[in-house]
Protein backbone atom coordinates (compact mmCIF):
# COMPACT_ATOMS: atom_id res chain seq x y z
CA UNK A 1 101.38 24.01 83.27
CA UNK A 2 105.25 24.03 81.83
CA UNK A 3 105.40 21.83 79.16
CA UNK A 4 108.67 20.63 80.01
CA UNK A 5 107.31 19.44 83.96
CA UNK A 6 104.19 18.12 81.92
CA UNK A 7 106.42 16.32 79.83
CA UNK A 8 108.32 14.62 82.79
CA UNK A 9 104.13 13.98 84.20
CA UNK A 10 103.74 12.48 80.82
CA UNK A 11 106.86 10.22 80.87
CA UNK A 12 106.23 8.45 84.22
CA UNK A 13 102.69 8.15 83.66
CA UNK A 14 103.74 6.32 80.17
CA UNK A 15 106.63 3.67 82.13
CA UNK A 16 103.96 2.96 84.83
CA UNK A 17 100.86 2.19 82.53
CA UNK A 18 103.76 -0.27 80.12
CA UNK A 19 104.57 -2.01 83.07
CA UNK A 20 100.90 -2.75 83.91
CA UNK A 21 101.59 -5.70 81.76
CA UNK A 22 98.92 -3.41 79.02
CA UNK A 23 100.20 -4.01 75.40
CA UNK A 24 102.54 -1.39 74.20
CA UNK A 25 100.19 0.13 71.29
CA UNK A 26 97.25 -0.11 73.81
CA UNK A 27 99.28 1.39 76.31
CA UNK A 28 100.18 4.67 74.04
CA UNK A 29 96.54 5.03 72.71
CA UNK A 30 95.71 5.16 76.84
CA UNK A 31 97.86 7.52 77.60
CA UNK A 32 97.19 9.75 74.44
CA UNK A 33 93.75 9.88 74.79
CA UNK A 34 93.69 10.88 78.96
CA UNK A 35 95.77 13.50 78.43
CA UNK A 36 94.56 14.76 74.86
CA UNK A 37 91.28 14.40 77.19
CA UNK A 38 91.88 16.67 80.27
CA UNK A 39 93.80 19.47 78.54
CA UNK A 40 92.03 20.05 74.85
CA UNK A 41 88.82 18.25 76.43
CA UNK A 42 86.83 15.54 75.13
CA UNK A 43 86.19 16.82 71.47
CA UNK A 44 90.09 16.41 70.56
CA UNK A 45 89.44 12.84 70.49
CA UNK A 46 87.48 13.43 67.33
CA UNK A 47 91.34 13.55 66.14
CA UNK A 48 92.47 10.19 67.07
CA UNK A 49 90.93 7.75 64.00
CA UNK A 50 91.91 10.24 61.56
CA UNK A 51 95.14 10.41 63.00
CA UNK A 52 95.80 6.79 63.31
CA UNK A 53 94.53 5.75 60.61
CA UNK A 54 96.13 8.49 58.54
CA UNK A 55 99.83 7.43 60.30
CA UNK A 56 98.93 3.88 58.68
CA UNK A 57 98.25 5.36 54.88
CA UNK A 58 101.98 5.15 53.67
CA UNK A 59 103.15 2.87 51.10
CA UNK A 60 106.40 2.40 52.57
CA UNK A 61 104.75 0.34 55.61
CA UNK A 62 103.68 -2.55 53.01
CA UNK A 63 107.84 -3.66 53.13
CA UNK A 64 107.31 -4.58 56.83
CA UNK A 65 105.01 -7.56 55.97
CA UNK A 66 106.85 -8.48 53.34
CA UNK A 67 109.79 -8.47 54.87
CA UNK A 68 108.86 -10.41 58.17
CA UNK A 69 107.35 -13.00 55.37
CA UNK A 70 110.89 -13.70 54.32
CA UNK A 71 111.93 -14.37 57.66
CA UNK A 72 108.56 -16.59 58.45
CA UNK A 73 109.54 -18.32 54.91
CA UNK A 74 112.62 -19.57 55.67
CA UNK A 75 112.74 -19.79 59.15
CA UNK A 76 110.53 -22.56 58.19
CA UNK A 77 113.04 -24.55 56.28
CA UNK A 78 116.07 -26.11 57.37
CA UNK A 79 117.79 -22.96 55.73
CA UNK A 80 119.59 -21.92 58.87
CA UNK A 81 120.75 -25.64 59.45
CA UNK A 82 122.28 -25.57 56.11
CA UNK A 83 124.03 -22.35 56.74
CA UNK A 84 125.26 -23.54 59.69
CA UNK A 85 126.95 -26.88 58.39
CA UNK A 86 128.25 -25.44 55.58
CA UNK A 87 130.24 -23.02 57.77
CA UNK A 88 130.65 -25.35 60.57
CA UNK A 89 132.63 -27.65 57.75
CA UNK A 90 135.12 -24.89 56.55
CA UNK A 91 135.79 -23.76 60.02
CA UNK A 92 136.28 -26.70 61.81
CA UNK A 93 139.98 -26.57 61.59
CA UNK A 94 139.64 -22.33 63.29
CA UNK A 95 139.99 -22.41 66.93
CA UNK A 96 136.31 -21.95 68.37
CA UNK A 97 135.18 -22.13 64.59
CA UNK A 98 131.99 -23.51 65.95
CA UNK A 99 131.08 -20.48 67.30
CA UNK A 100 132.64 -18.62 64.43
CA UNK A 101 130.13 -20.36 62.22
CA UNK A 102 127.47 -20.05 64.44
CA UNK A 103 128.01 -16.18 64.01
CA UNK A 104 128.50 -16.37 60.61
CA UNK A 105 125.23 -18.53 59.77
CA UNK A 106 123.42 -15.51 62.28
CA UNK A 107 124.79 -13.08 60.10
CA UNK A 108 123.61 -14.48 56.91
CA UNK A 109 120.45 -15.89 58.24
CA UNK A 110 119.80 -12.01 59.73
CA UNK A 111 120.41 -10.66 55.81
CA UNK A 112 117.46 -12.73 54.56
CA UNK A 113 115.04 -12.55 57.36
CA UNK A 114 115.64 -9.27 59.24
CA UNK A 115 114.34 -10.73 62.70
CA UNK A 116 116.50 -11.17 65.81
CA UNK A 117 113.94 -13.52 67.02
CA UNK A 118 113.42 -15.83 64.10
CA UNK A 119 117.82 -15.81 63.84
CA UNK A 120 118.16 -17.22 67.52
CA UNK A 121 115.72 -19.72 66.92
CA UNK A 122 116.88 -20.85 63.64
CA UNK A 123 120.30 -21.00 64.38
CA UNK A 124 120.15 -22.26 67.80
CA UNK A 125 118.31 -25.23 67.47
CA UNK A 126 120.77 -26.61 65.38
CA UNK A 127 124.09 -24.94 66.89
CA UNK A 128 123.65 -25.04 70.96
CA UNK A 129 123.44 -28.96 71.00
CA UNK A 130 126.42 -29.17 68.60
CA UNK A 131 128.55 -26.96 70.63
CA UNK A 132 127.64 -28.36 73.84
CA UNK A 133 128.04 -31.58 72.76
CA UNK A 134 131.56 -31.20 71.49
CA UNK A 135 132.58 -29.50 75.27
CA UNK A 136 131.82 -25.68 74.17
CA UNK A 137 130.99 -24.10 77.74
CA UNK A 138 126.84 -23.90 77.83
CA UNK A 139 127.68 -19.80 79.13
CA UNK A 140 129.82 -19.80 75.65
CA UNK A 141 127.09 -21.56 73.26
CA UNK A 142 123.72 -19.72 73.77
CA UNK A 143 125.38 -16.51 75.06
CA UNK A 144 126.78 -16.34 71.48
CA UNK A 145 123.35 -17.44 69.59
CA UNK A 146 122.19 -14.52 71.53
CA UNK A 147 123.71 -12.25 70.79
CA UNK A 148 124.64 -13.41 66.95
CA UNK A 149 120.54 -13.23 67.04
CA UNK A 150 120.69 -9.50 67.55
CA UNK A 151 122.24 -8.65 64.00
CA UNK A 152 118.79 -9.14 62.67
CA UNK A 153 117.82 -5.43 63.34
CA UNK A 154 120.99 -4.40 62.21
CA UNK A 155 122.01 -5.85 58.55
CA UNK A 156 119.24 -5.24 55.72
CA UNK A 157 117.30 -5.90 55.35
CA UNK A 158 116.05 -4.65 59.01
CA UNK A 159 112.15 -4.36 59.97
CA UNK A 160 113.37 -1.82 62.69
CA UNK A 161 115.64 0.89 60.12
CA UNK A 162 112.05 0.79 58.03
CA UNK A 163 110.75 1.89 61.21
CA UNK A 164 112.94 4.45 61.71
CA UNK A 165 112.58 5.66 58.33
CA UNK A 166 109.13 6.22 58.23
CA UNK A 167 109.24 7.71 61.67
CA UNK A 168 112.07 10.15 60.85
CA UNK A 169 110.84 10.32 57.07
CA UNK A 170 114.69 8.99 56.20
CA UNK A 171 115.75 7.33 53.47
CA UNK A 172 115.15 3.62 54.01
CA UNK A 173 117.22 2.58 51.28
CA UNK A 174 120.63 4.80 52.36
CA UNK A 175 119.54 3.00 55.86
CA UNK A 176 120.29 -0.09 54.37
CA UNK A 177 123.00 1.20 53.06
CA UNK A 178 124.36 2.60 56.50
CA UNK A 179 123.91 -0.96 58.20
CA UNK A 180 126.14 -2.87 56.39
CA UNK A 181 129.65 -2.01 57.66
CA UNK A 182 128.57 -1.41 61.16
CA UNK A 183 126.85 -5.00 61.19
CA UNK A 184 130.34 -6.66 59.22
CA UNK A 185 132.04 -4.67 62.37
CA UNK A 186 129.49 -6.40 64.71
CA UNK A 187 130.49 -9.71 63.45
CA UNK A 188 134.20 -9.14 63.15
CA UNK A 189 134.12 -7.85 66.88
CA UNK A 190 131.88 -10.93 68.05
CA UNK A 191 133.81 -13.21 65.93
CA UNK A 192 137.32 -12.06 67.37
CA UNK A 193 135.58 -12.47 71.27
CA UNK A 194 134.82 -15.95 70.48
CA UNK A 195 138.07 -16.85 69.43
CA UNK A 196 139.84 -15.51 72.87
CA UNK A 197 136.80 -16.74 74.63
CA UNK A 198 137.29 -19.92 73.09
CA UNK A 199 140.79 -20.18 73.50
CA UNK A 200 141.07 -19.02 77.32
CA UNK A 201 138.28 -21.41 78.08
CA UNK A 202 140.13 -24.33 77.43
CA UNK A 203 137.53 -25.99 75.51
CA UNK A 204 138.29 -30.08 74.48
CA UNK A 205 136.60 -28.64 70.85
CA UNK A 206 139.74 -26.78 70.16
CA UNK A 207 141.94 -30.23 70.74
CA UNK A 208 139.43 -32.57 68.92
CA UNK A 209 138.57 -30.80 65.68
CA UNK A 210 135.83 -32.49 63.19
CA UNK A 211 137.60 -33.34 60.25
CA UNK A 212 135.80 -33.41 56.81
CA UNK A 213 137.64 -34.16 53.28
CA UNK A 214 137.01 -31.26 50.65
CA UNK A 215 134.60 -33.06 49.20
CA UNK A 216 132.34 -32.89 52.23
CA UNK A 217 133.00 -28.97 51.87
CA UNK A 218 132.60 -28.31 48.08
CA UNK A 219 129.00 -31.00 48.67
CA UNK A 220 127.56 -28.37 51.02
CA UNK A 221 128.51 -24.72 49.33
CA UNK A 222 125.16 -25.46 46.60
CA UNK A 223 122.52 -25.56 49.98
CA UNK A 224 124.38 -21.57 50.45
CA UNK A 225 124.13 -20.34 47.35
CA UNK A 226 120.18 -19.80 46.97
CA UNK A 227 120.65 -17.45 50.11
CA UNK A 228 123.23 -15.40 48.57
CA UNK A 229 121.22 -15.22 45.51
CA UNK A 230 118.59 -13.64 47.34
CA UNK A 231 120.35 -11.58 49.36
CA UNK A 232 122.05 -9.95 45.72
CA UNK A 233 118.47 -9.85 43.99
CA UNK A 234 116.90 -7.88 46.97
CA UNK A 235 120.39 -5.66 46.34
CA UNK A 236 120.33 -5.28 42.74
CA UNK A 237 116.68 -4.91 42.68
CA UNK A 238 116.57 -1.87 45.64
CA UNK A 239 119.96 -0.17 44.12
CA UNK A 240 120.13 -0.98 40.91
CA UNK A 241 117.02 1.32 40.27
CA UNK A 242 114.19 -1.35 39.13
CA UNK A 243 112.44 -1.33 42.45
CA UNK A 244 111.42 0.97 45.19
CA UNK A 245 112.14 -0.62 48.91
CA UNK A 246 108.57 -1.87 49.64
CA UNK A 247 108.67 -3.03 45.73
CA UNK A 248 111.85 -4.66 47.00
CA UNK A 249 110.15 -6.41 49.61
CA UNK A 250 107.72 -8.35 47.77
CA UNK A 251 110.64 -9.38 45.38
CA UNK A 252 112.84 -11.07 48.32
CA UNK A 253 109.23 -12.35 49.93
CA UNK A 254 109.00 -13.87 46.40
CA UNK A 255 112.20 -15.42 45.84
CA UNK A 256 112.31 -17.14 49.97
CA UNK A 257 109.32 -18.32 49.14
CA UNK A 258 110.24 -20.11 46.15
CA UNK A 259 113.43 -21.17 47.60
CA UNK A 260 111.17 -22.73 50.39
CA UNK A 261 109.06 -24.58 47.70
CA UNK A 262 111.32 -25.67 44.95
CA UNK A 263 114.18 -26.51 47.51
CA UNK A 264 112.71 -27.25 50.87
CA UNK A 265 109.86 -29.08 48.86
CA UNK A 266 107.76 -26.79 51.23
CA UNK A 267 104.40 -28.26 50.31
CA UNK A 268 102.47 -28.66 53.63
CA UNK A 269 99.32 -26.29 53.97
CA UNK A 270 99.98 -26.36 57.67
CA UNK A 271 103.03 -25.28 57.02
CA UNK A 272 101.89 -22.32 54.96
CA UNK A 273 99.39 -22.11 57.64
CA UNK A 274 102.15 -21.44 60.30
CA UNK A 275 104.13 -18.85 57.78
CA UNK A 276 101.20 -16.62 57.14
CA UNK A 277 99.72 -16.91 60.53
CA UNK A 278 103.07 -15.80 62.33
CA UNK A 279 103.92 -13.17 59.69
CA UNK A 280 100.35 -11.42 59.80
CA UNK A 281 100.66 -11.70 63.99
CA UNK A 282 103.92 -9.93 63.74
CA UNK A 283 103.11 -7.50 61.23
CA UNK A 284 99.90 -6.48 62.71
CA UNK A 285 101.81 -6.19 65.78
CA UNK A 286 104.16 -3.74 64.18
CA UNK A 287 101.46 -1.61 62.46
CA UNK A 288 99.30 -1.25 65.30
CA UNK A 289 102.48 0.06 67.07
CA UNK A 290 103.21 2.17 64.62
CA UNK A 291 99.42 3.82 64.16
CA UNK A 292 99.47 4.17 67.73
CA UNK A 293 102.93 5.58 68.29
CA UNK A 294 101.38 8.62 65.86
CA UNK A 295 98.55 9.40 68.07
CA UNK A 296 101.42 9.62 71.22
CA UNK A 297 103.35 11.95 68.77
CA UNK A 298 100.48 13.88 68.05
CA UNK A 299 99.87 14.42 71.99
CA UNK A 300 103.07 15.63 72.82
CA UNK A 301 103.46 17.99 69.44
CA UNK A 302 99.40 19.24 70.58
CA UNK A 303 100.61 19.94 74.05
CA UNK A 304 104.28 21.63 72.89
CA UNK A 305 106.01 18.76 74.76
CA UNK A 306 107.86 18.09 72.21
CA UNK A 307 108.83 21.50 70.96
CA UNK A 308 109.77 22.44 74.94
CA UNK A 309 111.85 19.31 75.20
CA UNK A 310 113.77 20.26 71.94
CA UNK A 311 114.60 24.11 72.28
CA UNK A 312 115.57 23.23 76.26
CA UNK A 313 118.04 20.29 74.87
CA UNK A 314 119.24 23.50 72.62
CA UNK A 315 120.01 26.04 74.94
CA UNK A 316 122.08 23.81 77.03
CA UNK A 317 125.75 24.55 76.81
CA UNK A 318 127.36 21.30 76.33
CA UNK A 319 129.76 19.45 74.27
CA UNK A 320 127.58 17.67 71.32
CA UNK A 321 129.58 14.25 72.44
CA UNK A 322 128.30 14.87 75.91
CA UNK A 323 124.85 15.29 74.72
CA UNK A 324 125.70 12.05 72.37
CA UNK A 325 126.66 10.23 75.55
CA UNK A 326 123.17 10.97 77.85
CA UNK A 327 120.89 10.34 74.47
CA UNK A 328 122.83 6.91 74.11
CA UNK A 329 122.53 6.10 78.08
CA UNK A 330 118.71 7.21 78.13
CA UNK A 331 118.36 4.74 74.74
CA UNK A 332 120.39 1.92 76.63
CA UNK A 333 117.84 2.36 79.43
CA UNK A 334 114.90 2.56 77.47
CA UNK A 335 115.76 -0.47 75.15
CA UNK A 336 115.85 -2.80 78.40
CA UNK A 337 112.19 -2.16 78.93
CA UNK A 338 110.84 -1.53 75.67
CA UNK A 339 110.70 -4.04 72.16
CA UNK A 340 113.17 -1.50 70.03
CA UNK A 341 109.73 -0.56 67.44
CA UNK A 342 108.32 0.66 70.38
CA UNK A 343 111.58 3.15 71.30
CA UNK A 344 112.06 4.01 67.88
CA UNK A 345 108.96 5.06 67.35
CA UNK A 346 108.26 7.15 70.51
CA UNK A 347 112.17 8.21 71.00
CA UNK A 348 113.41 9.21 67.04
CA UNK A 349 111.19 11.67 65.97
CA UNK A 350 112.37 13.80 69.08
CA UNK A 351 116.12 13.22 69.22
CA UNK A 352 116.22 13.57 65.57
CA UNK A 353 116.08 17.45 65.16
CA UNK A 354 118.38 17.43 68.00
CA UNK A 355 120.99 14.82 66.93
CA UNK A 356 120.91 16.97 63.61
CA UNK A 357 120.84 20.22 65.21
CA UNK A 358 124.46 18.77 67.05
CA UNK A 359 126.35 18.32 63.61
CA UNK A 360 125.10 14.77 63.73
CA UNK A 361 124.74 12.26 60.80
CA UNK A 362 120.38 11.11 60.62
CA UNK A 363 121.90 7.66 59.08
CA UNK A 364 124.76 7.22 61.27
CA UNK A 365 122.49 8.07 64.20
CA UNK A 366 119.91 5.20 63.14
CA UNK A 367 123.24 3.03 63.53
CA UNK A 368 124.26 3.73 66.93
CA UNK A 369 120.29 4.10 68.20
CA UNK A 370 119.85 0.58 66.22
CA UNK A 371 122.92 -1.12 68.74
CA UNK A 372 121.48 -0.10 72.03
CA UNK A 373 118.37 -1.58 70.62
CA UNK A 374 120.61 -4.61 69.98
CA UNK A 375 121.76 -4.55 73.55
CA UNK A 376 118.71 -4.68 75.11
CA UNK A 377 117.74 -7.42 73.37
CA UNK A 378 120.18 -9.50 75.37
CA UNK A 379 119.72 -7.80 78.59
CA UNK A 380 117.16 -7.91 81.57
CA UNK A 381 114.12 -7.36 82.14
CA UNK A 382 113.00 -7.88 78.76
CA UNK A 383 115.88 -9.64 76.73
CA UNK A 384 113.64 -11.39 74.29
CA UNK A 385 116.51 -13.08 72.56
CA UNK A 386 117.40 -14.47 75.89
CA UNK A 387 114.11 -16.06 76.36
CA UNK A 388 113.86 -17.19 72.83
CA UNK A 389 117.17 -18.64 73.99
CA UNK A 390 115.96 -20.69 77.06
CA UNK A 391 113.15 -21.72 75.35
CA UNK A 392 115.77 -23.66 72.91
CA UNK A 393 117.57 -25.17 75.42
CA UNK A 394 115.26 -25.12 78.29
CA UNK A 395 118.28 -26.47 80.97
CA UNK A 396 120.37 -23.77 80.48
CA UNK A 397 119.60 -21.33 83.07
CA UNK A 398 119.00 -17.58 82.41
CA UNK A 399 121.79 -16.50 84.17
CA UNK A 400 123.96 -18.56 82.43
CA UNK A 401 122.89 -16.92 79.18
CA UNK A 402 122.74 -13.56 80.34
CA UNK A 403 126.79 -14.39 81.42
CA UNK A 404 127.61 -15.56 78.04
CA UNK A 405 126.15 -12.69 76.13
CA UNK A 406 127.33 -10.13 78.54
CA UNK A 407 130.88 -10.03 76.55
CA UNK A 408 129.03 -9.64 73.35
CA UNK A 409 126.92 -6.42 75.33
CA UNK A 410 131.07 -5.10 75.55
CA UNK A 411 131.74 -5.18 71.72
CA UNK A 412 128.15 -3.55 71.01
CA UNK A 413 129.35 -0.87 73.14
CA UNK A 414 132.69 -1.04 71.59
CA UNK A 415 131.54 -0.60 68.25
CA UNK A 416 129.47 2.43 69.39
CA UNK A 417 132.64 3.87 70.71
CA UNK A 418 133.91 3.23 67.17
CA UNK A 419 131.70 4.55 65.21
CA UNK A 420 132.07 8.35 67.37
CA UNK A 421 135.28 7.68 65.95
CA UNK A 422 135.07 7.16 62.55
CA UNK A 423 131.29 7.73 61.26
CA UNK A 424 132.28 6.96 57.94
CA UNK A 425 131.97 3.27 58.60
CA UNK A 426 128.17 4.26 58.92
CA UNK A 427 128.00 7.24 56.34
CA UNK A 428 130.68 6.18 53.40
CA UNK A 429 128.41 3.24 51.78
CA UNK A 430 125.49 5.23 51.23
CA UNK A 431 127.18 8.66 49.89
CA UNK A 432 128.87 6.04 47.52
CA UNK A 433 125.96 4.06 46.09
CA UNK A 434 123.37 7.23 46.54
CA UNK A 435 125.59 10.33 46.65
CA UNK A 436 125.22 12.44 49.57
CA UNK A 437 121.99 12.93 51.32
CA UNK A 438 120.25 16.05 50.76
């Protein structure tokens, strides 16, 4: 059979067997194995342990519990409170500051834990009642907790770019590198939304302003400063040459943990319960993903799907930002269905050679694939940050979220459009700190 029309076999019979409702690693081991199965025959499943096993046997993959600790740690604490009233205080006077600080405490929050899930949740309990309560539209208030959620994936430290690096055997470090402008756009662009938003809304918060004395401001900044303190050792430690990334991981799992002790007086076994609990259910999660996403990669490499799929995409005689625009749409497609591990793992070790092939940037690519990853976070079916969402706030409809964050979906898009035009907001960081990559 043509590989390419058994690739297309291969692709539906993947979708239909995910939306079963199977598990997503389960689901890719399934399909794997039947096909490995009726075309190499039974014996080529002698393959499959080794090969899972042996995708599982890098030392990069022991930053992805770490990491997901951090988040666990402090989501645990009333860190993202803090962060929150300590913006909320400076901001008050900003038209739609509220939401500005909401942002703001997601972006900071989303340095330290790397989760989109664990941001919404930490921010939101604390910022949708406030901002409802002082007349924020309810469309306004989660749709912006939403989608200020979504910069977890995107600013390092991100559980997702160590995905992609060890799936694309990238640099995770310059990937850190290459998410830090493109995630300060993110939050200038959301930022600058919420203040029209704000403003053409009309809301009584603009006209009635919480006023607090400097005191009440210079009181709160010494709550924010243990963040930032981690966020600049996990920095200094990564690029200042002491500490490989997964070395890195265990130092920032170190110091949220201690913050959570010594300044959250984080003493409670059950609490410590919950933290280890949720981070080895995650990270097992991940890993299992990950081990089985190499035995799907294996299939379509053993059946020359793969290798059919890239030299067709090669001899097509197309503009490279054409072929840029139908590998974003078929990632904006896929990302509404599918967590973003699970497209990342199945998705960049295919488009890579071909992005590359096109005069395309690997980092700046992890970038752009990393925001339609954000987007479908916040859209339907799946939209896990919307759910994480309604869970918070329980009377605020669905649809009402998924109409707040739908703006936000416009300057994700808008920032992609951006970065076609000027990569170096992606590329420049990491050719400064590293030097270019090789």
């Amino acid at each position: 059979m043509d590989p390419l029309m058994l690739g297309l076999i291969v692709a539906v019979v993947t979708i239909l067997v995910l939306f079963s409702g199977i598990s997503v690693a389960t689901g890719l081991l399934v399909v794997a194995a039947g096909f490995l199965v009726i075309f190499d025959g039974v014996r080529s499943l002698e393959l499959m342990p080794e090969i899972f096993f042996g995708k599982l046997d890098n030392f990069a993959l022991l930053s992805i519990p770490m990491f997901i600790i951090m988040g666990a740690s402090i989501s645990s604490t009333r860190a993202g409170a803090d962060l929150y009233e300590a913006l909320d205080r400076w901001l008050t006077r900003v038209p739609g500051g509220l939401v500005i600080s909401n942002l703001g405490a997601c972006a900071l929050f989303a340095a330290m834990s790397g989760s989109s899930p664990a941001t919404c949740a930490a921010i939101g309990k604390m910022g949708i009642p406030e901002m409802r309560k002082r007349g924020y539209p309810d469309g306004v208030a989660a749709g912006s907790i939403a989608a200020g959620g979504t910069l977890g994936i995107l600013i390092p430290p991100s559980v997702t770019m160590i995905v992609y690096g060890i799936a694309t055997e990238t640099s995770i470090g310059r990937l850190f590198l290459a998410g830090v402008f493109p995630g300060l756009l993110l939050v200038a662009l959301f930022m600058a939304w919420s203040l029209y938003g704000t403003w053409r809304s009309g809301s009584a918060a603009i006209l009635k302003p919480r006023d607090f004395t400097l005191r009440e401001k210079i009181e709160i900044l010494p709550w924010v400063l243990p963040f930032l303190l981690i966020i600049l050792g996990v920095l200094v430690a990564m690029y200042g040459g002491y500490a490989t990334p997964s070395e890195t991981a265990a130092v920032g799992a170190l110091l949220c943990l201690a913050v959570a002790v010594v300044i959250y007086r984080l003493f409670n076994p059950k609490a410590w319960w919950a933290v280890l609990r949720d981070s080895t259910r995650e990270s097992v999660m991940i890993l299992f993903i990950i081990a089985a996403a190499g035995v799907f990669s294996y299939m379509l490499s053993s059946l020359f799907i793969t290798q059919s799929i890239a030299e067709w995409i090669g001899t097509l005689e197309v503009n490279r930002w054409v072929l840029m625009i139908f590998i974003n749409l078929f990632l904006l497609i896929a990302g509404f269905f599918l967590p973003p591990v699970a497209v990342i793992l199945m998705s960049a070790p295919i488009l890579l050679p071909i992005v590359t092939a096109a005069g395309f940037d690997p980092y700046w690519f992890a970038v752009v694939l990393t925001i339609n990853m954000e987007i479908g976070l916040i859209s339907p079916p799946v939209g896990l940050n919307l759910y994480v969402i309604n869970g918070i706030a329980p009377d605020i409809s669905l649809r009402t979220i998924l109409v707040g964050s739908l703006p936000y979906v416009f300057c994700m898009v808008a920032s992609i459009v951006i970065l076609c035009l000027f990569p170096e907001i992606a590329t420049w960081l990491p050719e400064l700190v590293l030097g270019p990559a090789i």
